[in-house]
Every structure is written in structure tokens, then in C-alpha cells.
Protein backbone atom coordinates (compact mmCIF):
# COMPACT_ATOMS: atom_id res chain seq x y z
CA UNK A 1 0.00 0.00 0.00
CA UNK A 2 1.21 3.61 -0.86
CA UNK A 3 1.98 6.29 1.91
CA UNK A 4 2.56 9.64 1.53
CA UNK A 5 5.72 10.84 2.24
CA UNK A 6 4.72 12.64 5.77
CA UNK A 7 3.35 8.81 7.19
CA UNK A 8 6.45 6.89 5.85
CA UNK A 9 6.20 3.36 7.41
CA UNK A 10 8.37 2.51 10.03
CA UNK A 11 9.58 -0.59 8.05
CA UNK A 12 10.23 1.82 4.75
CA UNK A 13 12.31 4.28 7.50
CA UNK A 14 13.94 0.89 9.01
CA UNK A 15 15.01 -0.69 6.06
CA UNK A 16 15.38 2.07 3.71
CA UNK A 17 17.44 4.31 6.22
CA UNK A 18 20.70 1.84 5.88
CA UNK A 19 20.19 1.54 2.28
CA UNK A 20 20.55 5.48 1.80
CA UNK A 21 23.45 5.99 4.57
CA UNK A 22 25.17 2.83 1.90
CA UNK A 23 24.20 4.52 -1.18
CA UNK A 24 25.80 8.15 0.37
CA UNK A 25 29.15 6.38 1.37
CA UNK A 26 29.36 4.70 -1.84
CA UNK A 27 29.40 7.44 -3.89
CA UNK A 28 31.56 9.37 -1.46
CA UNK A 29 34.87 6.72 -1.81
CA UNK A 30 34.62 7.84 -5.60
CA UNK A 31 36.98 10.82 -5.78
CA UNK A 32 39.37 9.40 -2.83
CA UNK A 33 39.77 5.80 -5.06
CA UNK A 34 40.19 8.52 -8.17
CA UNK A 35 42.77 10.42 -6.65
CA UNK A 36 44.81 7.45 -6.11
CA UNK A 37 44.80 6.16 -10.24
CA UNK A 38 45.57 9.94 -11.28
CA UNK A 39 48.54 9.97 -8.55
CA UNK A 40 50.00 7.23 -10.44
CA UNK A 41 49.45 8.88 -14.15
CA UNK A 42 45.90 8.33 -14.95
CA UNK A 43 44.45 11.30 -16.46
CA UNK A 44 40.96 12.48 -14.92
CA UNK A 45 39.27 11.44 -17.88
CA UNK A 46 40.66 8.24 -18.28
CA UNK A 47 39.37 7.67 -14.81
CA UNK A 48 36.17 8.71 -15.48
CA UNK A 49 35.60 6.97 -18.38
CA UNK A 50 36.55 4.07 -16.91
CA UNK A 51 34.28 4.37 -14.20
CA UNK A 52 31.27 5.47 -16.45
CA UNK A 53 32.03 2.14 -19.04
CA UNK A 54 32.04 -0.07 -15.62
CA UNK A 55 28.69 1.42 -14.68
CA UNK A 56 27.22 1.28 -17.55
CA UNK A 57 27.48 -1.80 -18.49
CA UNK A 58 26.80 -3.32 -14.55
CA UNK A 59 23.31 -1.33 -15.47
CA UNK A 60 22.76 -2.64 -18.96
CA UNK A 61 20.62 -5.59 -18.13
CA UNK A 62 18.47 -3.73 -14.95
CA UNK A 63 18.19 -1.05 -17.52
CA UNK A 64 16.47 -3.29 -19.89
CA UNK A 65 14.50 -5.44 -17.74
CA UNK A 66 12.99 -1.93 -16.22
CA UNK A 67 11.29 -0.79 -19.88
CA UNK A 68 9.72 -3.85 -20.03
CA UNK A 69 9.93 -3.69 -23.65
CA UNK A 70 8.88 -0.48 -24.01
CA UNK A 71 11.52 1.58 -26.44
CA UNK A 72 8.85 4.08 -27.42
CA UNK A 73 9.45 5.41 -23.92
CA UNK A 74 12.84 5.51 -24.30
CA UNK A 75 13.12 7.52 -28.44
CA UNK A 76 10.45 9.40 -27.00
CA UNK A 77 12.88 10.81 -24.14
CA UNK A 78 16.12 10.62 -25.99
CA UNK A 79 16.41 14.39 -25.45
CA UNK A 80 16.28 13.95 -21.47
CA UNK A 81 18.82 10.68 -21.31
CA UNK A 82 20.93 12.98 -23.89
CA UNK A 83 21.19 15.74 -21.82
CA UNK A 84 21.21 13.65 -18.10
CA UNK A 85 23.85 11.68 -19.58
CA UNK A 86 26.15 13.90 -20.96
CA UNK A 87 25.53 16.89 -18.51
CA UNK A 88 24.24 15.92 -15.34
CA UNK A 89 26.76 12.76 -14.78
CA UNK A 90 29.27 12.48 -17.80
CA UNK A 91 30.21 16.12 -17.16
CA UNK A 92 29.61 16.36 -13.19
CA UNK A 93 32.13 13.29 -12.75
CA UNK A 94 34.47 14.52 -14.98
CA UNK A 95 35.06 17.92 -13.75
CA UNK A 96 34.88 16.65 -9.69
CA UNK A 97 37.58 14.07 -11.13
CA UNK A 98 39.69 17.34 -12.65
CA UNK A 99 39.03 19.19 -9.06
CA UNK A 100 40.03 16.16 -7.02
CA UNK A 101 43.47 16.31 -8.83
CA UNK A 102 44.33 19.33 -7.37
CA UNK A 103 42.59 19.64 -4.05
CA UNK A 104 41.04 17.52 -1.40
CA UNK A 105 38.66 15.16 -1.65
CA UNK A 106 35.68 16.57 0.84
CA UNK A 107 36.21 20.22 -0.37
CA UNK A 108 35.86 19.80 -3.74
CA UNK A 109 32.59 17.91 -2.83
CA UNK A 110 31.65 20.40 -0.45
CA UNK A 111 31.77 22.91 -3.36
CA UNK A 112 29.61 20.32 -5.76
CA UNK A 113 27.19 20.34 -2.90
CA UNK A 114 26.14 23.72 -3.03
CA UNK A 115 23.77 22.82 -6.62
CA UNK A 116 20.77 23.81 -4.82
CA UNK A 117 21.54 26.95 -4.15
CA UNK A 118 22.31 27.47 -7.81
CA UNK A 119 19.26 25.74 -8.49
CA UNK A 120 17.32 28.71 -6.35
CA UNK A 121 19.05 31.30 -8.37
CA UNK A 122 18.33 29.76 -11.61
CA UNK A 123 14.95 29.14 -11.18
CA UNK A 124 14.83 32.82 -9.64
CA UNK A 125 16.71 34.30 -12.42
CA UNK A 126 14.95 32.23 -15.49
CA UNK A 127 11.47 31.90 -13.90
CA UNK A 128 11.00 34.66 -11.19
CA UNK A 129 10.33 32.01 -8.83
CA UNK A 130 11.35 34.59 -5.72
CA UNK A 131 13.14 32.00 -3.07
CA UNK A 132 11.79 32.05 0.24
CA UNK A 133 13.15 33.44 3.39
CA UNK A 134 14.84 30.46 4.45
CA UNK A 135 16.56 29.54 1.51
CA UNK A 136 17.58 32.61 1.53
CA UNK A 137 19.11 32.88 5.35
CA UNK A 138 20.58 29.21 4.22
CA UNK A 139 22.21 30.41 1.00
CA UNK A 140 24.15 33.06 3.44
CA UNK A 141 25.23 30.55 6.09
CA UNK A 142 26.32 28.13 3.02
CA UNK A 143 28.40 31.38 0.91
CA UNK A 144 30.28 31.83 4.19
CA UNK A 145 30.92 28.66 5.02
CA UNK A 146 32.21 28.31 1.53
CA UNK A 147 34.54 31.29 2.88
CA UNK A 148 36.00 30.25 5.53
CA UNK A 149 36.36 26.31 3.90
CA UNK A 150 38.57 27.58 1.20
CA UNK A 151 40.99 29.64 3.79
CA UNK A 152 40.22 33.27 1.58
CA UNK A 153 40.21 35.16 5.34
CA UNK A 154 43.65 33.70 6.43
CA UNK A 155 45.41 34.57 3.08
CA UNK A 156 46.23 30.89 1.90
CA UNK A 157 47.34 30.22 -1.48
CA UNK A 158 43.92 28.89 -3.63
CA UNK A 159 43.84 26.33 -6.41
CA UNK A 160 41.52 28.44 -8.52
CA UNK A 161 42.20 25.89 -11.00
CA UNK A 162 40.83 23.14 -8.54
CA UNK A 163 37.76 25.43 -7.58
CA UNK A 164 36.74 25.98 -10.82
CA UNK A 165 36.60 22.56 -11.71
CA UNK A 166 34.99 21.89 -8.53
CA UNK A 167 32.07 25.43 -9.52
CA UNK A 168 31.57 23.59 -13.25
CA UNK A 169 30.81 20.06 -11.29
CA UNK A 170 28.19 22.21 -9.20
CA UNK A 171 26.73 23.28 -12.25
CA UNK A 172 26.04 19.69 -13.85
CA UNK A 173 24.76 18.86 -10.16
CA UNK A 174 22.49 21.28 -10.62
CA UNK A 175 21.42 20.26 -14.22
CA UNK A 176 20.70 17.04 -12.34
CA UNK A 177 18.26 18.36 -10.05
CA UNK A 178 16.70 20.75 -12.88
CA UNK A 179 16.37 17.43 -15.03
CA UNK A 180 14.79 15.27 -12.31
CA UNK A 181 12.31 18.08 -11.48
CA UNK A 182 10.50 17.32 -14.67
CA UNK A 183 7.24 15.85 -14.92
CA UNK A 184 6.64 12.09 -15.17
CA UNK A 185 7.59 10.89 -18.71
CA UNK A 186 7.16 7.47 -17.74
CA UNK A 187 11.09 6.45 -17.92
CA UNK A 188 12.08 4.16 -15.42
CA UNK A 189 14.64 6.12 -13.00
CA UNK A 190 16.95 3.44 -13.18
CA UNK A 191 16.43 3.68 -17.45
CA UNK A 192 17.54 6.90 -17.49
CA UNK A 193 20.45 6.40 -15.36
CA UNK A 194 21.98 3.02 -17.42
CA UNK A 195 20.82 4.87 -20.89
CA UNK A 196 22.32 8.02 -19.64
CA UNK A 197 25.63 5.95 -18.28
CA UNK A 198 25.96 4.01 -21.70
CA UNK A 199 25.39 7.79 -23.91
CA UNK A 200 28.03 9.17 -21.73
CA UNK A 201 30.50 6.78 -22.02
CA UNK A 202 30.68 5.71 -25.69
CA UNK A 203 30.63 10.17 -25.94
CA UNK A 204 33.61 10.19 -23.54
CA UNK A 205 35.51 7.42 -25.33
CA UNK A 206 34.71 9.14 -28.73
CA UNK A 207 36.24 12.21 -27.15
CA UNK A 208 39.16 10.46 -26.14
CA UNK A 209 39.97 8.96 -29.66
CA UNK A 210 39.71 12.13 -31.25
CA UNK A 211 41.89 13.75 -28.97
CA UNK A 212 39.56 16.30 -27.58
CA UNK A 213 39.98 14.73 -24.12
CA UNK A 214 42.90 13.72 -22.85
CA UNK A 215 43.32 10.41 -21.98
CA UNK A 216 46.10 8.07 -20.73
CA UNK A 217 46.83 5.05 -17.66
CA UNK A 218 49.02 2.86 -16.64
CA UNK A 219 48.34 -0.74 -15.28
CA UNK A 220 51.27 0.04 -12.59
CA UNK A 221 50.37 -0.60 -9.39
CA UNK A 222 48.21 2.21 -7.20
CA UNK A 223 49.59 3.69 -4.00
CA UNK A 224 47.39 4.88 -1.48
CA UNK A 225 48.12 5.52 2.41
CA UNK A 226 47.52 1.65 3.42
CA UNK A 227 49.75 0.61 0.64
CA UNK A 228 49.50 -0.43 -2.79
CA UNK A 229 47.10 -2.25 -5.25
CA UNK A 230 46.77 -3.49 -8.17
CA UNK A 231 45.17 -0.90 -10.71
CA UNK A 232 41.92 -2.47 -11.41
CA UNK A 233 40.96 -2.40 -7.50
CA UNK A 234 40.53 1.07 -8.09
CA UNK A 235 38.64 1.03 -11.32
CA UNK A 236 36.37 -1.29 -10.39
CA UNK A 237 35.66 0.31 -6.81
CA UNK A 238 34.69 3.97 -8.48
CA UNK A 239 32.80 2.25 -11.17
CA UNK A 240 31.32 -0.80 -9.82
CA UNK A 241 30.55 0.03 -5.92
CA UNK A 242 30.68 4.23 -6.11
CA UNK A 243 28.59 4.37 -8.66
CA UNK A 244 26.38 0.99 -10.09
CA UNK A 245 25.96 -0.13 -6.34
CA UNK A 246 25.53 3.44 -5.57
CA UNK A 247 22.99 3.97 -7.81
CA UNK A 248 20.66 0.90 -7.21
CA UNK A 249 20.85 1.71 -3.28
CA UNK A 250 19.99 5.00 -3.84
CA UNK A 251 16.55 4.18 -5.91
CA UNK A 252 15.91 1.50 -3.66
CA UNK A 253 16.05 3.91 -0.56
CA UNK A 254 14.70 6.56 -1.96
CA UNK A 255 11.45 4.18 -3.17
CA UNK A 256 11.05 4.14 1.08
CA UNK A 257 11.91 6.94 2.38
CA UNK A 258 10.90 9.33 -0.41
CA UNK A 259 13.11 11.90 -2.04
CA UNK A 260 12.78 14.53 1.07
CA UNK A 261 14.26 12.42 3.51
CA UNK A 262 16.47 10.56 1.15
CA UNK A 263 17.97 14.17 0.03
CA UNK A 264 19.13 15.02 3.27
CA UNK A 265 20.58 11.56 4.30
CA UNK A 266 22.62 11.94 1.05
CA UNK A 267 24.33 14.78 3.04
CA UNK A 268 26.25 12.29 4.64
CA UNK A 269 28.01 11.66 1.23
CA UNK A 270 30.39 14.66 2.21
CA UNK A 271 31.50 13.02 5.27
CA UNK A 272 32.20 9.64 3.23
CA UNK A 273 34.28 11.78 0.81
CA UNK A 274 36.11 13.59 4.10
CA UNK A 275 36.49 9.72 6.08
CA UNK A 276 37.82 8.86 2.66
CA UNK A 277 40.21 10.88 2.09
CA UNK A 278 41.70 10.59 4.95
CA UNK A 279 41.75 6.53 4.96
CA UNK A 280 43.02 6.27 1.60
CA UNK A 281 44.91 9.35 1.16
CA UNK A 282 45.72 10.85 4.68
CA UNK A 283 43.87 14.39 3.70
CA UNK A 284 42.00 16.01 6.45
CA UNK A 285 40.98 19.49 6.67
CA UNK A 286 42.03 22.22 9.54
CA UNK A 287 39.36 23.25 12.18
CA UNK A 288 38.98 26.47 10.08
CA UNK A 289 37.90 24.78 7.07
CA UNK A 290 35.50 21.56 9.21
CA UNK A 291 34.00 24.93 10.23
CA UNK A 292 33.37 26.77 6.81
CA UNK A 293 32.48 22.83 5.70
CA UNK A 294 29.58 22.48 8.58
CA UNK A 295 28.07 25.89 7.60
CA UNK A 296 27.85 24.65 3.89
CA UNK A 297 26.37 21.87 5.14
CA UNK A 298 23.83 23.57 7.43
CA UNK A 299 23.02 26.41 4.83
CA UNK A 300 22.10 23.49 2.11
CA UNK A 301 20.05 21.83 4.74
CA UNK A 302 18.62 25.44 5.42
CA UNK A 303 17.90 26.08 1.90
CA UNK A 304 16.38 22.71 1.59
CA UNK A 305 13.86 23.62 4.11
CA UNK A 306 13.20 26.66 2.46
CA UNK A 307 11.64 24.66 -0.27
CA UNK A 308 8.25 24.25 -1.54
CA UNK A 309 7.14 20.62 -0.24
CA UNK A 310 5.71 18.52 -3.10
CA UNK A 311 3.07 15.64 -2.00
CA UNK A 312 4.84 12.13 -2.72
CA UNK A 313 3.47 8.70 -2.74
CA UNK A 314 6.33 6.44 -1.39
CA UNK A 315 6.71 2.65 -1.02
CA UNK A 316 7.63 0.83 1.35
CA UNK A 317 9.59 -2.01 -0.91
CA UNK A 318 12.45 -1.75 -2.36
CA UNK A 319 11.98 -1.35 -5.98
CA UNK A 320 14.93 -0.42 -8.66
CA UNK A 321 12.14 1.31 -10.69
CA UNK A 322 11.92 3.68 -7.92
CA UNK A 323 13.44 7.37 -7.78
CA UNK A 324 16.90 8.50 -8.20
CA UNK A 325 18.37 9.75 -4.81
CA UNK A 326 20.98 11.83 -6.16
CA UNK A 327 21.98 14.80 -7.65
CA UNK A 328 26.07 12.38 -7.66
CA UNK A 329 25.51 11.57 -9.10
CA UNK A 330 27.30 13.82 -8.10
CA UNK A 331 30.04 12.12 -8.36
């Protein structure tokens, strides 16, 4: 029987709590594992491709079983998996990837994480959808938390490269949210993720032949602070478990908790990345930026209040047909 998303069923919070806090951390060991194969001389769009081929085709069969046969649905949304698969995750991983190569793990994130704020001014600026009062007070706490996270006050030296990078994977996070926003077009969740997963990686390997992204690995072995491992460990961690596991938990949780809750336990993602990065790569940040992080944390969670809150049947089963959890994709 369907609830709405204000009486969630205790068994849907019980079983699908677990299931989001996995599909959070998952996604969060991506750019730690990433850092790691680009240490060692694997360009950030090597890595990315690799993780988006590994995906893809873990998806290929759920992706098919969910449209039942129905490929009308799918020509019939081509625009949508187009533009999810080569903007909202092709492009968000590969720019977080480019970001993580020059600056920590959980800041980079941390910057990614603040796509709902652009999302407010977008749909302020393009729709004159006025935010409200809260989002507003949480865009503030979240700008100077951003502040004091990337040490501006103190003087220290800033990788605008890395923030740049880290802005432009913002930007596709917020394309994501934008994209899932849209009414129902009857496409499977998990459809348009594998569909936009396959588009993006045959597009990123096409860019790679050409020579319009640069792309080059080594099968050397990958250091990281525990020791080393072979390269495929890696590779097969950011593509099989950060993002196809990652994905299917996410649906699955988001099917019982419904996308309000499921939204804010994907917060925790930022604290995977940060636990992350410091078990694989020994990164942590000072207490000036954990500060500046928590207030980007609480001004998203602020601004997330702030929004209008839509009525949503949820489900207490898990179901991979269910509703995306993330914007990750970010990452």
C-alpha cells in the first residue's frame, strides 16, 4: 500500500534508512579511489571513463528489464537521457575528477554540494520564482561557510584551478536536479540512469579517440596511504561500488523513504568523501575549514527547508524502478 511521504512506514524508514546511509558512502569513496589512479598517471578522464564504461554496463541488463519492452518510452525521451547523460553525470564526474586532482577530496565535494543553491538562483533568475526566506538565510550561512572552507580570510594560497573545476561540477549537479524536477515521462529512473551511463561513455571514449579529451593510464600498481594495489581495484571500486551499487541503493532507498528524507541523508556523502580521504589518502581538513564545511552543510540543509514541499506517494519495498536519490551523481 502507498503512503505519503509525511506517514512513511516505520519498516520503509527501518530498512530504507541503511540503504541510503550505503548509497551516500558509496558514492563518497569515488573521488578518494580517483585520486589514487591519477597519482599514479591516470588522467581524470581516463578515470572517469573508466568508471562510467564499468557502470554502464553493470546497469545494462536492470536497464532493460525496467522498460519492459517499451523503447517508445525511451526515443520518445532521448532528449532527457541525452542531456542527463552527458551533462548531469558524464560532465559532473568529470570535472569533480579534474578538481580532485588538485585539491582535497571533501572540499571539492563540499563545493559540488552547493547545486541547490544554484538551483534557487536559476529558477529565480529564469522563472521569477522569488526563493523564500529560508533559503535565503541558508544560501548566506552556506556562501560563508564556503569562505571560511577555502581559507580566503587567512590569506592561503587557492587552487583556482581546482575550484573551478569543482564550480563547473556544481553546475552539472544542478542540471541534475533541474532534469529530475520534470514531470513524469514514464522512464524508469533506473532507465535513465543506465541509458544516460551508456550515452556518456561511448561520448567520452569518442572524445578520447579524437583527442579532444585527454586520456592516458598505466596498469602500474596504485599507491594509497595503506599501501598499494593493483590498478583495477581502483577502477572497479569507483565504477562498480561508487557508482552501479551506488545507484541501485539510492533508488531502492529513496522508493522508502521518499526523495525529502532521502535528500538530506545523502548529506552524509560529504562526510564519506572527508572519512575517505583521509583513509586512503591521509587528507584532512584544519578546524577552520571543518568549520566553513559544517556551515555549507547547514546552509544546504537550510535552503532545503526553504523549499516548496511537493506531495509524494512512497513505497515501502524496495523497488529499482523507484526514484533516483541523487543529484552524484554527483560524483
Amino acid at each position: 500500500m502507498s503512503k505519503v511521504a509525511n506517514d512513511i512506514s516505520v519498516p520503509g524508514v527501518r530498512f530504507g534508512l541503511p540503504l541510503a546511509i550505503g548509497a551516500a558512502f558509496a558514492f563518497g569513496m569515488s573521488g578518494a579511489w580517483a585520486r589514487g589512479l591519477i597519482d599514479a598517471g591516470w588522467t581524470p578522464g581516463a578515470a572517469v571513463t573508466a568508471r562510467v564504461w564499468v557502470a554502464a554496463l553493470v546497469l545494462l541488463v536492470p536497464t532493460i528489464l525496467s522498460l519492459r519492452g517499451r523503447w517508445v518510452v525511451l526515443r520518445k525521451n532521448a532528449g532527457m537521457v541525452a542531456a542527463y547523460g552527458l551533462l548531469a553525470v558524464t560532465a559532473t564526474q568529470l570535472c569533480y575528477f579534474q578538481a580532485v586532482a588538485v585539491m582535497d577530496v571533501g572540499l571539492a565535494l563540499l563545493i559540488e554540494y552547493t547545486a541547490p543553491i544554484a538551483v534557487i538562483l536559476w529558477l529565480w533568475l529564469r522563472r521569477g520564482e522569488r526563493p523564500s526566506r529560508r533559503s535565503v538565510i541558508g544560501a548566506a550561512i552556506a556562501f560563508v561557510g564556503l569562505v571560511l572552507m577555502l581559507d580566503i580570510i587567512t590569506g592561503a594560497e587557492v587552487n583556482v584551478a581546482g575550484i573551478l573545476w569543482a564550480l563547473a561540477a556544481m553546475v552539472g549537479a544542478a542540471t541534475y536536479f533541474l532534469l529530475s524536477a520534470k514531470a513524469d515521462t514514464g522512464l524508469p529512473p533506473i532507465a535513465l540512469a543506465g541509458g544516460g551511463l551508456l550515452l556518456g561513455a561511448v561520448a567520452l571514449t569518442i572524445a578520447g579517440l579524437v583527442g579532444i579529451l585527454p586520456i592516458a593510464w598505466t596498469t602500474d600498481d596504485i599507491t594509497y596511504r595503506f599501501g598499494t594495489v593493483p590498478w583495477f581495484v581502483p577502477v572497479i571500486a569507483i565504477g562498480l561500488i561508487a557508482t552501479a551499487l551506488a545507484y541501485v541503493l539510492g533508488i531502492a532507498s529513496t522508493r522508502m523513504l521518499g526523495s525529502r528524507l532521502a535528500s538530506f541523508v545523502a548529506l552524509s556523502e560529504v562526510v564519506a568523501a572527508l572519512l575517505f580521504g583521509w583513509l586512503l589518502l591521509g587528507q584532512l581538513p584544519d578546524l577552520l575549514q571543518a568549520l566553513g564545511g559544517a556551515l555549507v552543510l547547514v546552509g544546504v540543509v537550510v535552503v532545503k527547508l526553504g523549499e516548496p514541499r511537493p506531495a509524494e506517494f512512497v513505497e515501502p519495498i524496495p523497488d529499482v524502478v523507484g526514484s533516483p536519490q541523487r543529484p552524484s551523481m554527483y560524483t
